[in-house]
N, C-alpha and C. Protein backbone atom coordinates (compact mmCIF):
# COMPACT_ATOMS: atom_id res chain seq x y z
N UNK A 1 -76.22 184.93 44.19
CA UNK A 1 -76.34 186.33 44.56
C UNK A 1 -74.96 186.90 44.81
N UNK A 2 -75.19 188.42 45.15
CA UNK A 2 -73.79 188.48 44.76
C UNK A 2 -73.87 190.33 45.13
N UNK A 3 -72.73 190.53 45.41
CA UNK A 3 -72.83 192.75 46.04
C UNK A 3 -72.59 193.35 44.44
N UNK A 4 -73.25 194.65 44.75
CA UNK A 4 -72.68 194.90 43.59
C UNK A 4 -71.74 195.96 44.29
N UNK A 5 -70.61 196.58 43.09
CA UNK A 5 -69.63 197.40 43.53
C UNK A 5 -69.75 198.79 43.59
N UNK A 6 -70.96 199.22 43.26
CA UNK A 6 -71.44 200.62 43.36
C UNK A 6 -71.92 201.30 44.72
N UNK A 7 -71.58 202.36 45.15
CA UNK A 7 -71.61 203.28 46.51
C UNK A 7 -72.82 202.49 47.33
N UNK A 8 -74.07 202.05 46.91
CA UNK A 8 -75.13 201.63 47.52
C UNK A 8 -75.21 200.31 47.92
N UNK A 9 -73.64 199.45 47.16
CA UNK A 9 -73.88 197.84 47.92
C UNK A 9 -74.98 197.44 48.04
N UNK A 10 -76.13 196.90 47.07
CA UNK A 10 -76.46 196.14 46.99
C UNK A 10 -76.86 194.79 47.06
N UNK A 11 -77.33 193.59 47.11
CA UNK A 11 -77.28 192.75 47.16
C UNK A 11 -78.06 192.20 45.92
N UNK A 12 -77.51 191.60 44.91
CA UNK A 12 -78.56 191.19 43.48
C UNK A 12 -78.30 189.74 42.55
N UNK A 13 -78.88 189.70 41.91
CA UNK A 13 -78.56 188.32 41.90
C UNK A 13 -78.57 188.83 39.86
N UNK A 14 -78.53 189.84 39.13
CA UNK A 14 -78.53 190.31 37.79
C UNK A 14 -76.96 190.55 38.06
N UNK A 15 -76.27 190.01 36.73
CA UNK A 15 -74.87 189.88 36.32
C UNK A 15 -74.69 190.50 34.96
N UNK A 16 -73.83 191.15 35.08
CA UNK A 16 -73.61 192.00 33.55
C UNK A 16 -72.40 190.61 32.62
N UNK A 17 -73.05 190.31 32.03
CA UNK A 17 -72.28 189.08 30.95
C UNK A 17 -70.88 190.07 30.48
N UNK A 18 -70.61 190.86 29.60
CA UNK A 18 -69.95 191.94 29.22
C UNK A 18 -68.75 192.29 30.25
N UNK A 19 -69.40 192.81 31.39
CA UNK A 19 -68.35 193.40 32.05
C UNK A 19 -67.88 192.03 33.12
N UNK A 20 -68.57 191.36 33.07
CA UNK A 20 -68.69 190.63 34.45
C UNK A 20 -68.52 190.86 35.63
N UNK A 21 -69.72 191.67 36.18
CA UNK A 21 -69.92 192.00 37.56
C UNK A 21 -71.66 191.84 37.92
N UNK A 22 -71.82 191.49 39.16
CA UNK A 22 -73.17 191.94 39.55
C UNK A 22 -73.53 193.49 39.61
N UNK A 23 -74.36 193.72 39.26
CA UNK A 23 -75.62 194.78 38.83
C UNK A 23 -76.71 195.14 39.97
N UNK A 24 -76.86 196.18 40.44
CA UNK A 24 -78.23 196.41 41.04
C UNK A 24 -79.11 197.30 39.86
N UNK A 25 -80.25 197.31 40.25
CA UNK A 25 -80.92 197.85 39.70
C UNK A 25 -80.82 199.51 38.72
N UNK A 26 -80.10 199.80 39.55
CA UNK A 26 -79.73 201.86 39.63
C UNK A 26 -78.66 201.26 38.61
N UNK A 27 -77.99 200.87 38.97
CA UNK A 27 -76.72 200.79 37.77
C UNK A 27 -76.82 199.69 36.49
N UNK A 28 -77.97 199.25 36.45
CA UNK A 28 -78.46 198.53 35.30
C UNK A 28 -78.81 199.55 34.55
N UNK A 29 -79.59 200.07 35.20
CA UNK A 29 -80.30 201.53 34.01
C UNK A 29 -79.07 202.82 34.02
N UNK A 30 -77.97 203.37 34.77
CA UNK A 30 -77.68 203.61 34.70
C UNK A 30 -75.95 203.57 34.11
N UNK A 31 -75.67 202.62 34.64
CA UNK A 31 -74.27 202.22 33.46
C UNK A 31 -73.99 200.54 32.59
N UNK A 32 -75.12 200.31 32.63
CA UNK A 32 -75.02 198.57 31.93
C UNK A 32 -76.08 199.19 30.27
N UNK A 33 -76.52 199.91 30.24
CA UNK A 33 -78.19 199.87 29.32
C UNK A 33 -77.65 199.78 28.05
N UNK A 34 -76.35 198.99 27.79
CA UNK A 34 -76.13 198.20 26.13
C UNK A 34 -75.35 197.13 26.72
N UNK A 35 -75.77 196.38 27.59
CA UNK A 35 -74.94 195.26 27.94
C UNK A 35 -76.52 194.56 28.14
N UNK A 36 -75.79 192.94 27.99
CA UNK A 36 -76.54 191.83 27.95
C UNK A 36 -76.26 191.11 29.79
N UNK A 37 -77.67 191.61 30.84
CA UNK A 37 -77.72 191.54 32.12
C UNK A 37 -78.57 190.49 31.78
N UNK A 38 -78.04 188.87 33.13
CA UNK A 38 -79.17 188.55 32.93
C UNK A 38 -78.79 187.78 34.88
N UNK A 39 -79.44 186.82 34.92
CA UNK A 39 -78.64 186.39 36.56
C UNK A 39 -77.22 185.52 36.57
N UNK A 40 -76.78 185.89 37.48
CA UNK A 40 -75.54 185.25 37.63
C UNK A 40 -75.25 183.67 37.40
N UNK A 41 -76.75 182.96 37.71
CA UNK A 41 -76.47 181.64 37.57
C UNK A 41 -76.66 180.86 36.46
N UNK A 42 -77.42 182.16 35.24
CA UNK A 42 -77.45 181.87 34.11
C UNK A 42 -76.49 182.03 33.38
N UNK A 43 -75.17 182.95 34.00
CA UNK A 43 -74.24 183.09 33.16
C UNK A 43 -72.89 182.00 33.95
N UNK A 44 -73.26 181.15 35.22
CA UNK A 44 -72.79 180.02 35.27
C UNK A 44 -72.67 178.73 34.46
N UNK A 45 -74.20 178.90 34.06
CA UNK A 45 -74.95 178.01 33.19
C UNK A 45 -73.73 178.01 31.57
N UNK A 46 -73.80 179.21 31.64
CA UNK A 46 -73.82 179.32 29.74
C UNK A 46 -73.10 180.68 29.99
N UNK A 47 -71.75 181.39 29.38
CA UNK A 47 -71.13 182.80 29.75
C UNK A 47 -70.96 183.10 28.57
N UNK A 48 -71.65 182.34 27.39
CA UNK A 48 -71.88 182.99 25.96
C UNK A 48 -73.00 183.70 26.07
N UNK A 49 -73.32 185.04 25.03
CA UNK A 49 -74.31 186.08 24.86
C UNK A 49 -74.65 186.14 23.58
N UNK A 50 -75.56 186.64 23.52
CA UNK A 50 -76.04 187.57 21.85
C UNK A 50 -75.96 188.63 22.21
N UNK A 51 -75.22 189.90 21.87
CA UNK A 51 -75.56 191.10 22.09
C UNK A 51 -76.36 191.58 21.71
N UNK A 52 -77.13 190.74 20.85
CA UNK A 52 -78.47 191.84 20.18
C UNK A 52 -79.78 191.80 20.35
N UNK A 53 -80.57 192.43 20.23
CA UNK A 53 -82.05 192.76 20.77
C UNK A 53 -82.95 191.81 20.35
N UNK A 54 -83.33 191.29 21.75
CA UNK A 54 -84.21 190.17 21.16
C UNK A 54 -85.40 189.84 20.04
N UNK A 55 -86.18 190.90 20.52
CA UNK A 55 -86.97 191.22 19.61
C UNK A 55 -86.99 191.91 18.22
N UNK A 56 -85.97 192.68 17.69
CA UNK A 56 -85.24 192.91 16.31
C UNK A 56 -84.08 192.69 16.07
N UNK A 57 -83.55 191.86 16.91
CA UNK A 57 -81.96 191.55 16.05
C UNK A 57 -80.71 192.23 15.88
N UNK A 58 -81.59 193.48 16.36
CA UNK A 58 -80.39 194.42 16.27
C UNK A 58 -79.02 194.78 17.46
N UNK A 59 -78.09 194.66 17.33
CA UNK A 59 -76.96 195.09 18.01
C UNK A 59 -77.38 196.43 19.20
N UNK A 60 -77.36 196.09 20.00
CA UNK A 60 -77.72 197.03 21.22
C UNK A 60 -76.77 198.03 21.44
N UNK A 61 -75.30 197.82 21.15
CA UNK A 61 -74.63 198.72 20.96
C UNK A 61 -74.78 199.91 20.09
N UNK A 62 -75.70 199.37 18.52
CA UNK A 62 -75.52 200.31 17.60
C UNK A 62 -76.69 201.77 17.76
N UNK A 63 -77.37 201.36 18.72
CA UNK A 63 -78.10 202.72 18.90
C UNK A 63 -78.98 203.10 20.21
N UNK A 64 -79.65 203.99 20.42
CA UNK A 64 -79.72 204.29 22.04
C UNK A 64 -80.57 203.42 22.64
N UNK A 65 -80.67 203.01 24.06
CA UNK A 65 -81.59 201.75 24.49
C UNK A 65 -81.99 202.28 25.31
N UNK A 66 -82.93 201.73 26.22
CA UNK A 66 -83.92 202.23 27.40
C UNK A 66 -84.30 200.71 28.24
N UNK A 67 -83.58 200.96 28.95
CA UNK A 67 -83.66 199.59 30.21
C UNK A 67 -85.18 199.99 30.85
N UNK A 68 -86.31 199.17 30.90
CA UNK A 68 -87.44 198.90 31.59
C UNK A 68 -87.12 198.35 32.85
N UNK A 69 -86.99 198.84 33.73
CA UNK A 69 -86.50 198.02 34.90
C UNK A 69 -88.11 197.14 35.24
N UNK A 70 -89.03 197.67 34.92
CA UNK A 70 -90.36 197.18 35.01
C UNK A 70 -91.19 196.28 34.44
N UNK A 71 -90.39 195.87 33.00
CA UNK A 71 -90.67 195.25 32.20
C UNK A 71 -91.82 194.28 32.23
N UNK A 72 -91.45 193.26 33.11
CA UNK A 72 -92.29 192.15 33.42
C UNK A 72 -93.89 192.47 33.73
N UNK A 73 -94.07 193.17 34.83
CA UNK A 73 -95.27 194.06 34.92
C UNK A 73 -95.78 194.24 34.16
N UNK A 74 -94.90 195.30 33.81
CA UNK A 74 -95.67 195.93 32.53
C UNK A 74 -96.02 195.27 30.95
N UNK A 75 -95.01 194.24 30.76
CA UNK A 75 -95.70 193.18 30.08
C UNK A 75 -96.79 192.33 30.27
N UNK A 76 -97.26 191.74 31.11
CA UNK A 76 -97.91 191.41 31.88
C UNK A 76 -99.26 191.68 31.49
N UNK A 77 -99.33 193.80 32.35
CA UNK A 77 -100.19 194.41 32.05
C UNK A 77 -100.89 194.17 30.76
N UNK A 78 -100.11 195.02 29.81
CA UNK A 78 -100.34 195.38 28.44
C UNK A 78 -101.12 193.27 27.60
N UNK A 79 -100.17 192.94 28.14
CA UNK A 79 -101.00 191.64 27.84
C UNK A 79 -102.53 191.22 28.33
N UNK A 80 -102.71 191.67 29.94
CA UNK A 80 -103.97 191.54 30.21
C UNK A 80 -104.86 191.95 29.64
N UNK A 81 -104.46 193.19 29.44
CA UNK A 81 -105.58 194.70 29.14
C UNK A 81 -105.85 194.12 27.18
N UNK A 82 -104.96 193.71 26.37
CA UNK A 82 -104.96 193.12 25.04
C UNK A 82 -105.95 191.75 25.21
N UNK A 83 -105.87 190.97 26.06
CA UNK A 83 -106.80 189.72 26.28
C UNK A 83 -108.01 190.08 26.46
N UNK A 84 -108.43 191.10 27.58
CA UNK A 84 -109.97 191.17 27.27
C UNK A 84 -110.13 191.95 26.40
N UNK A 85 -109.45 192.78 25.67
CA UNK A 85 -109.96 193.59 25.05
C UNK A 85 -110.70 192.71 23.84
N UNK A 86 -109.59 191.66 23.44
CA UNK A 86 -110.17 190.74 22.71
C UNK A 86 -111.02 189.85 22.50
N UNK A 87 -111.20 189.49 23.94
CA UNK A 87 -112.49 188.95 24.49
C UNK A 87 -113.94 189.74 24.08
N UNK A 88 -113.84 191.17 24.56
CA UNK A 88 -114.93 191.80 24.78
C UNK A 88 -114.90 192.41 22.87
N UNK A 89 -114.48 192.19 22.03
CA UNK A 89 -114.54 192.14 20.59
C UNK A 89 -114.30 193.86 19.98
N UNK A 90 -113.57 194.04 21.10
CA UNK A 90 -112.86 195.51 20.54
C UNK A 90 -111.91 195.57 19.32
């Protein structure tokens, strides 16, 4: 874990690989959203990146992105709500 350096001091444990600093939330979506954030102890682990989008490959730099700060949830969700749907033979 680790502060981040933005007016609100923070406390977070998401590390911007790129810039190398800790991240709170507000400044993930607001000044990281083409950088490769992931936790600090993963970039202990390993401080190599892919810059590009997991799911198409594409370079995150090369065009506009949208940080989900919610992601997980909402993956989650959308997965539940797809399981029964499939269940119930929609």
């Amino acid at each position: 874990m680790g502060l981040c350096k933005c007016p609100k001091r923070k406390v977070t444990n998401l590390f911007c690989f790129e810039h190398r600093v800790n991240v709170c939330e507000h400044c993930l979506v607001a000044n990281h959203a083409k950088c490769i954030v992931q936790s600090y102890l993963q970039w202990l682990q390993d401080s190599d990146y892919n810059p590009n989008c997991r799911l198409c490959n594409i370079p995150l730099a090369s065009r506009e992105t949208t940080r989900l700060v919610c992601y997980g949830e909402a993956l989650a969700s959308r997965g539940d709500q797809a399981s029964l749907r499939g269940q119930l033979g929609d």
